[in-house]
Protein backbone atom coordinates (compact mmCIF):
# COMPACT_ATOMS: atom_id res chain seq x y z
CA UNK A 1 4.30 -1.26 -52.84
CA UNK A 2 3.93 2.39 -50.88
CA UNK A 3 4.02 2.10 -47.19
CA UNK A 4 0.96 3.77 -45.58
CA UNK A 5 1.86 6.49 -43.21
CA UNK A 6 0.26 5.23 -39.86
CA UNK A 7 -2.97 6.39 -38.73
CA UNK A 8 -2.38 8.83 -36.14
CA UNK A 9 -4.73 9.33 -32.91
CA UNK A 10 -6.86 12.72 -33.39
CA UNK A 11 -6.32 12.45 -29.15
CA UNK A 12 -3.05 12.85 -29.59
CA UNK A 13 -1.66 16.75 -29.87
CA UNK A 14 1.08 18.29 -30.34
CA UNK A 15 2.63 20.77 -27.98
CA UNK A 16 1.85 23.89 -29.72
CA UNK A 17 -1.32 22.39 -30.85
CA UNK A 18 -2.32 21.75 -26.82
CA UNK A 19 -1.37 24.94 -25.88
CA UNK A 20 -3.26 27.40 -27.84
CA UNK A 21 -6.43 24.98 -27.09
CA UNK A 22 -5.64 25.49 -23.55
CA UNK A 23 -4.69 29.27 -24.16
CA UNK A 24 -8.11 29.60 -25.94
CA UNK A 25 -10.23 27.71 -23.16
CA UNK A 26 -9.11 30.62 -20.83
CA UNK A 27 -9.17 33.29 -22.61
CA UNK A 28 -5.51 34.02 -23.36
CA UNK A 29 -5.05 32.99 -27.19
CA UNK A 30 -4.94 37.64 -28.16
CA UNK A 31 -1.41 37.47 -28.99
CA UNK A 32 -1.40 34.09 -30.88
CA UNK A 33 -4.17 35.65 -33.47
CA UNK A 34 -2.19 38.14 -35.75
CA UNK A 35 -5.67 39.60 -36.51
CA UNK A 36 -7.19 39.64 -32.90
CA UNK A 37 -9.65 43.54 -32.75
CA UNK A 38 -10.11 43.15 -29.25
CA UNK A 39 -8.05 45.46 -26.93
CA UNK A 40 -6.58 43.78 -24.12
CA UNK A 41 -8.86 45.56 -21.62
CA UNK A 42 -11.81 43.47 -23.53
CA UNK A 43 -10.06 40.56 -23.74
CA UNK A 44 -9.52 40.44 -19.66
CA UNK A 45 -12.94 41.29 -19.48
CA UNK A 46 -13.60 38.06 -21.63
CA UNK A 47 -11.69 36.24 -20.31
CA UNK A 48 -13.36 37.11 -16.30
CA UNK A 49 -16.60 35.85 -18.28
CA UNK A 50 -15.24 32.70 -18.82
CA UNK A 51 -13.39 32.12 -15.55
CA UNK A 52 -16.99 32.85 -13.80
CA UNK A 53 -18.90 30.49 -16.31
CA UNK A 54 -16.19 27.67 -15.86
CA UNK A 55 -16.74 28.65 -11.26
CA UNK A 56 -20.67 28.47 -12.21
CA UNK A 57 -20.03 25.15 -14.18
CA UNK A 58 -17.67 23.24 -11.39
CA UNK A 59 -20.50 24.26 -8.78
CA UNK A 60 -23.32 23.11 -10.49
CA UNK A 61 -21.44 20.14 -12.15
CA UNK A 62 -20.54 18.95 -7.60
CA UNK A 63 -24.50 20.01 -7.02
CA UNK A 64 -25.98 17.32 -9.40
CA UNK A 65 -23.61 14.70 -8.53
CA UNK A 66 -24.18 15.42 -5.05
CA UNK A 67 -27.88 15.55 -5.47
CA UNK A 68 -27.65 12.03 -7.42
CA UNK A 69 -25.64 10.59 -4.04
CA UNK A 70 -28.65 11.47 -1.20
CA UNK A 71 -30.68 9.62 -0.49
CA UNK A 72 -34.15 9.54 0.82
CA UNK A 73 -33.05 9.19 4.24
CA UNK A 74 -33.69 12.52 7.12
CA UNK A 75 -31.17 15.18 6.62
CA UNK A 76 -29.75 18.09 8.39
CA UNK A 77 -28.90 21.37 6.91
CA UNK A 78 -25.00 22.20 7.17
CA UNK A 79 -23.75 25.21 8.90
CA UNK A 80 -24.00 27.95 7.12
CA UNK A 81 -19.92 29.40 7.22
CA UNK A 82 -19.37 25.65 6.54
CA UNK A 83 -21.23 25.44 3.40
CA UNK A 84 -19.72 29.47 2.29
CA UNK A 85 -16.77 27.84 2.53
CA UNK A 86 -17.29 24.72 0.61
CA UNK A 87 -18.70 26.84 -2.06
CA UNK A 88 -15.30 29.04 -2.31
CA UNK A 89 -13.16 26.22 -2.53
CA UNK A 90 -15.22 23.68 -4.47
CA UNK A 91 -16.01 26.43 -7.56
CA UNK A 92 -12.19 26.23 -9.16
CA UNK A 93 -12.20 22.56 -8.98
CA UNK A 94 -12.53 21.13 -12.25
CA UNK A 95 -11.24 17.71 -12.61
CA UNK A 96 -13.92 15.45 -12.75
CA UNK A 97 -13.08 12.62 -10.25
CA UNK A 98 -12.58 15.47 -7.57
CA UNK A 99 -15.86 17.18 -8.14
CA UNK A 100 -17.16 13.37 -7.57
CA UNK A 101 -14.90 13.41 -4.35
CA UNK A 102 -16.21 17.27 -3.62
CA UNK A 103 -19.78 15.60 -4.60
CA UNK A 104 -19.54 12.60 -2.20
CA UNK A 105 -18.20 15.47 0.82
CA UNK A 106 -21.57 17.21 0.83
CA UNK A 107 -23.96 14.70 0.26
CA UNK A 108 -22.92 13.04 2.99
CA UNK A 109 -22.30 16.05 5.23
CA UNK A 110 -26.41 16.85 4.31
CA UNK A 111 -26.91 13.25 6.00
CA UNK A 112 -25.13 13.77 8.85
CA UNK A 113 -23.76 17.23 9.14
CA UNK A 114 -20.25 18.48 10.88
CA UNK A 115 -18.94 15.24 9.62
CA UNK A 116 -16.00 17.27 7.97
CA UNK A 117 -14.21 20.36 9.15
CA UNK A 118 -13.61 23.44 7.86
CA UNK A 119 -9.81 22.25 8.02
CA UNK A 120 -10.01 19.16 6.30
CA UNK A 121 -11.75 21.20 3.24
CA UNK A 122 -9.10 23.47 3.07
CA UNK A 123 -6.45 20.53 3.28
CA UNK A 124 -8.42 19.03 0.31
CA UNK A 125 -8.76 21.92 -1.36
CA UNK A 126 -4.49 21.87 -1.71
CA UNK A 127 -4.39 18.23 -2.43
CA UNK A 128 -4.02 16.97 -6.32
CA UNK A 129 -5.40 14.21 -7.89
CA UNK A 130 -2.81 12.08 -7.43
CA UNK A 131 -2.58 13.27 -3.34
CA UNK A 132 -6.42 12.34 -3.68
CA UNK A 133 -5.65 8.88 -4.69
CA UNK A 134 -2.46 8.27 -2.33
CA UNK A 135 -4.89 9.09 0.40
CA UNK A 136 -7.35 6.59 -0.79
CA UNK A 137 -4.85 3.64 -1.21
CA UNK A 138 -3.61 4.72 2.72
CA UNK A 139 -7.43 4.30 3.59
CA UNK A 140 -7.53 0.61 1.88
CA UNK A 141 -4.76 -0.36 4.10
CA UNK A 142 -6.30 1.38 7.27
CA UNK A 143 -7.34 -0.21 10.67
CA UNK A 144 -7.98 0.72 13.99
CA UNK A 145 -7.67 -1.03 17.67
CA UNK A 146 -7.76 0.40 21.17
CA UNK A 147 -9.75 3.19 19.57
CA UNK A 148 -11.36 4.87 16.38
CA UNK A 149 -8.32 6.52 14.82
CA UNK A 150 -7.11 4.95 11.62
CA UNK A 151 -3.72 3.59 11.35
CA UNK A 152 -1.36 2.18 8.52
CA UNK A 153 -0.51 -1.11 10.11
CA UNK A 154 2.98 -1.91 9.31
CA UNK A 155 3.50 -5.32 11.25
CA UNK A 156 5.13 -6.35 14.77
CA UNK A 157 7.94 -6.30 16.88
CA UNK A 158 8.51 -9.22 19.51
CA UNK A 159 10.92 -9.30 22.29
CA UNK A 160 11.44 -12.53 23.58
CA UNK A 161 14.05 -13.82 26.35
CA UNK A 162 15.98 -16.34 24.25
CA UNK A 163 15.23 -15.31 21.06
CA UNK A 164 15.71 -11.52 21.28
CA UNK A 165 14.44 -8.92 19.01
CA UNK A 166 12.30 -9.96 15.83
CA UNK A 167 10.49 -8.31 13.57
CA UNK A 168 8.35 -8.75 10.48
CA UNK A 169 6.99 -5.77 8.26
CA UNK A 170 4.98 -5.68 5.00
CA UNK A 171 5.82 -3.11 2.73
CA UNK A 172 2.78 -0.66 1.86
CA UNK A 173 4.20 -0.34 -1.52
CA UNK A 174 3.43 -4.02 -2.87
CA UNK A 175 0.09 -2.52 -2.25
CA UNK A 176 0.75 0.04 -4.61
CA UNK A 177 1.39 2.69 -1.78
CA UNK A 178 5.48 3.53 -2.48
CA UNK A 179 7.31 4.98 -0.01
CA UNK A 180 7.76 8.34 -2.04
CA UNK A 181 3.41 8.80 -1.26
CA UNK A 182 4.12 8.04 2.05
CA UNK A 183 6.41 11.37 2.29
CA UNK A 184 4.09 12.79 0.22
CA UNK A 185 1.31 11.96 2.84
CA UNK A 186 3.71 13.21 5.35
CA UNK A 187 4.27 16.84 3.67
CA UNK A 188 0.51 16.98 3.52
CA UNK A 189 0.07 16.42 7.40
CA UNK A 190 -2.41 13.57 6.85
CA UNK A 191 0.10 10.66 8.09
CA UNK A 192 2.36 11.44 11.28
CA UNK A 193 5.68 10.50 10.10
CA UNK A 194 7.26 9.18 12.82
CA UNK A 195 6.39 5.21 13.00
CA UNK A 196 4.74 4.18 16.23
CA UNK A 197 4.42 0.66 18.52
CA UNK A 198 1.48 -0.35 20.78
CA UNK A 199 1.78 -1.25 23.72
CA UNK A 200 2.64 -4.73 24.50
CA UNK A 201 -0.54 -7.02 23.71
CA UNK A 202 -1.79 -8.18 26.61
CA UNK A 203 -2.11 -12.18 26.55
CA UNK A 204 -5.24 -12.53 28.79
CA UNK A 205 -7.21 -10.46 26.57
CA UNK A 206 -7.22 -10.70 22.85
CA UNK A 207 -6.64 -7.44 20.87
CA UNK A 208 -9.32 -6.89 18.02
CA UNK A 209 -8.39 -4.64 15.24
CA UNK A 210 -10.89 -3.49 12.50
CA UNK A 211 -9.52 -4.08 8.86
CA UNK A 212 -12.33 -2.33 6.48
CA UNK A 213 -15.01 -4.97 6.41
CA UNK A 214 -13.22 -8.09 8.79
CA UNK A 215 -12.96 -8.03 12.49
CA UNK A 216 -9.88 -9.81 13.60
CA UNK A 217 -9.16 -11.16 16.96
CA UNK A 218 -6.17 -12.38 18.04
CA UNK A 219 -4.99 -13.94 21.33
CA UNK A 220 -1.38 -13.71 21.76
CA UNK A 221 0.55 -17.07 22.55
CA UNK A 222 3.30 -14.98 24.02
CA UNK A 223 4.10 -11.83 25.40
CA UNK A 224 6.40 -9.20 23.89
CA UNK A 225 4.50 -8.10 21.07
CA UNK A 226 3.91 -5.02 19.86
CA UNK A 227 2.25 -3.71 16.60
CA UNK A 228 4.18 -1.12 14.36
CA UNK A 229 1.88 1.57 12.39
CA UNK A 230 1.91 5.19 11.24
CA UNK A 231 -0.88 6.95 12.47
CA UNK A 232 -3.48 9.79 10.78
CA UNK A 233 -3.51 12.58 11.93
CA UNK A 234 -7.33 13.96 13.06
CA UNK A 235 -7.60 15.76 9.11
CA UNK A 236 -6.14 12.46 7.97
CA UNK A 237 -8.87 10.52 9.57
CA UNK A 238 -11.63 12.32 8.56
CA UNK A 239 -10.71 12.39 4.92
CA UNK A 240 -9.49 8.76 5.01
CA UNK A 241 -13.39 8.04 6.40
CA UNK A 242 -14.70 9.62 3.58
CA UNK A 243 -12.74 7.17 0.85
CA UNK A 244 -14.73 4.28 -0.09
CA UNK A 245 -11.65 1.68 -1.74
CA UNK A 246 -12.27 -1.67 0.01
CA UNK A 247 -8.61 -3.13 1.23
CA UNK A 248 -7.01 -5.44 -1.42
CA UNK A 249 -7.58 -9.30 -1.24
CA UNK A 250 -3.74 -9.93 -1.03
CA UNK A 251 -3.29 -7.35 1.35
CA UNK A 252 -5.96 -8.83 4.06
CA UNK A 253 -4.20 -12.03 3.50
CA UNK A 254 -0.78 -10.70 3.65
CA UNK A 255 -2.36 -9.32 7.30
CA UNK A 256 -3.56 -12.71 8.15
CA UNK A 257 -0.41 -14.90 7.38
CA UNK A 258 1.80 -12.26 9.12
CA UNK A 259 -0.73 -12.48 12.60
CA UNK A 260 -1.23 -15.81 12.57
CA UNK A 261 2.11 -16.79 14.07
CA UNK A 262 1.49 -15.11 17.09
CA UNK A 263 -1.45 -16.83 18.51
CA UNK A 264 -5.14 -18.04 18.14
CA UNK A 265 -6.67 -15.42 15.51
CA UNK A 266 -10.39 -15.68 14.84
CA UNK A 267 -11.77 -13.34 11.92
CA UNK A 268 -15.53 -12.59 11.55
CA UNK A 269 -17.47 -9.99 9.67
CA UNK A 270 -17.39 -6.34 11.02
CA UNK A 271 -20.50 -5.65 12.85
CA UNK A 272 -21.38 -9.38 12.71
């Protein structure tokens, strides 16, 4: 009995294949047609036509979606060098989870405008897909105390008198954060690299630090503690803000079993 050859996915091409469908898409495929009339003058006039169509097509495509996101709450109308700009650097992108993250910028900068910079576009505007999404894992895992800035909150260092030095860390990339998108964060200038310590926490007055959704409060038993954290940079934090990934279940509880030891911690709802 003849084997059947296996059935082969129609999604999956070959090299050659993939290129001359992406050498066609722009415009490029003249010398890979032995019988292409056009002279190469028309064809780079073509292939401007299509460039401008696809810039047309990535603006409109960011419009809608941004259109879908308002809502019917009172607006404000952006600056206008603000929105010029946003309109030069949004029109070449064409992956469709960034137009959604493009989509998502101006909606909400229409609600509330100079909510993002003119340097935090042109930051995005360099980032990939995959920066995109290292950013938004870093915002999951993102707190703040003392103030508003975010910080990756890496654990604590205590400094007792007959115990000496201890310390206990989690590692940001059992969160799916590796080390090598923490450089990566780094290059981008969204995460300072060097790795920072609070100041000692005070035991008269409990420190409360904001962990997405949960307000924790905790009242150190003893003193000598300090948290350890990277911090975002001011670009950092106002991209971070504009992520929407809620902080992982094992993380929060990973947070929770490592503060515990310290002292009385109390956890409510934020804004509760």
């Amino acid at each position: 009995m003849t084997a059947k050859p296996p059935i082969q996915d129609p999604r999956i091409k070959n090299s050659k294949h993939l290129l001359r469908e992406l050498a066609e898409q722009r415009g490029l495929a003249g010398l890979l047609h032995g019988d292409a009339t056009a002279s190469f003058g028309e064809r780079y006039r073509m292939r401007q036509q299509l460039d401008e169509a696809a810039r047309q097509k990535n603006l409109e495509t960011i419009i809608r979606q941004a259109h879908e996101l308002c809502g019917s709450d009172v607006g404000g109308e952006p600056d206008p060098d603000w929105l010029s700009h946003f309109l030069t650097l949004a029109e070449n992108i064409r992956h469709a989870a960034m137009q959604q993250f493009w989509a998502s910028i101006l909606s909400r900068e229409i609600a509330q405008p100079g909510r993002c910079s003119v340097q935090a576009l042109t930051c995005l505007r360099r980032m990939t897909q995959k920066d995109a999404l290292l950013l938004q894992k870093a915002s999951a895992l993102s707190c703040h105390f003392g103030d508003d800035n975010l910080r990756l909150f890496l654990g604590y260092r205590q400094k007792g008198l007959w115990q000496g030095l201890r310390q206990q860390k989690l590692s940001p990339g059992k969160y799916r954060l590796p080390y090598a998108g923490l450089m990566q964060l780094f290059e981008l200038g969204l995460l300072h690299q060097t790795e920072l310590e609070s100041g000692e926490l005070n035991t008269a007055n409990p420190l409360t630090l904001i962990l997405g959704e949960r307000r924790l409060q905790l009242s150190p038993r003893r003193r000598g503690i300090r948290l350890l954290y990277y911090r975002f940079s001011g670009i950092g934090n106002e991209l971070a803000a504009l992520m929407t990934e809620a902080a992982p279940k094992e993380y929060i509880t990973d947070v929770l079993e490592l503060l515990a030891p310290l002292g009385q911690l109390e956890q409510t709802e934020n804004g509760a």
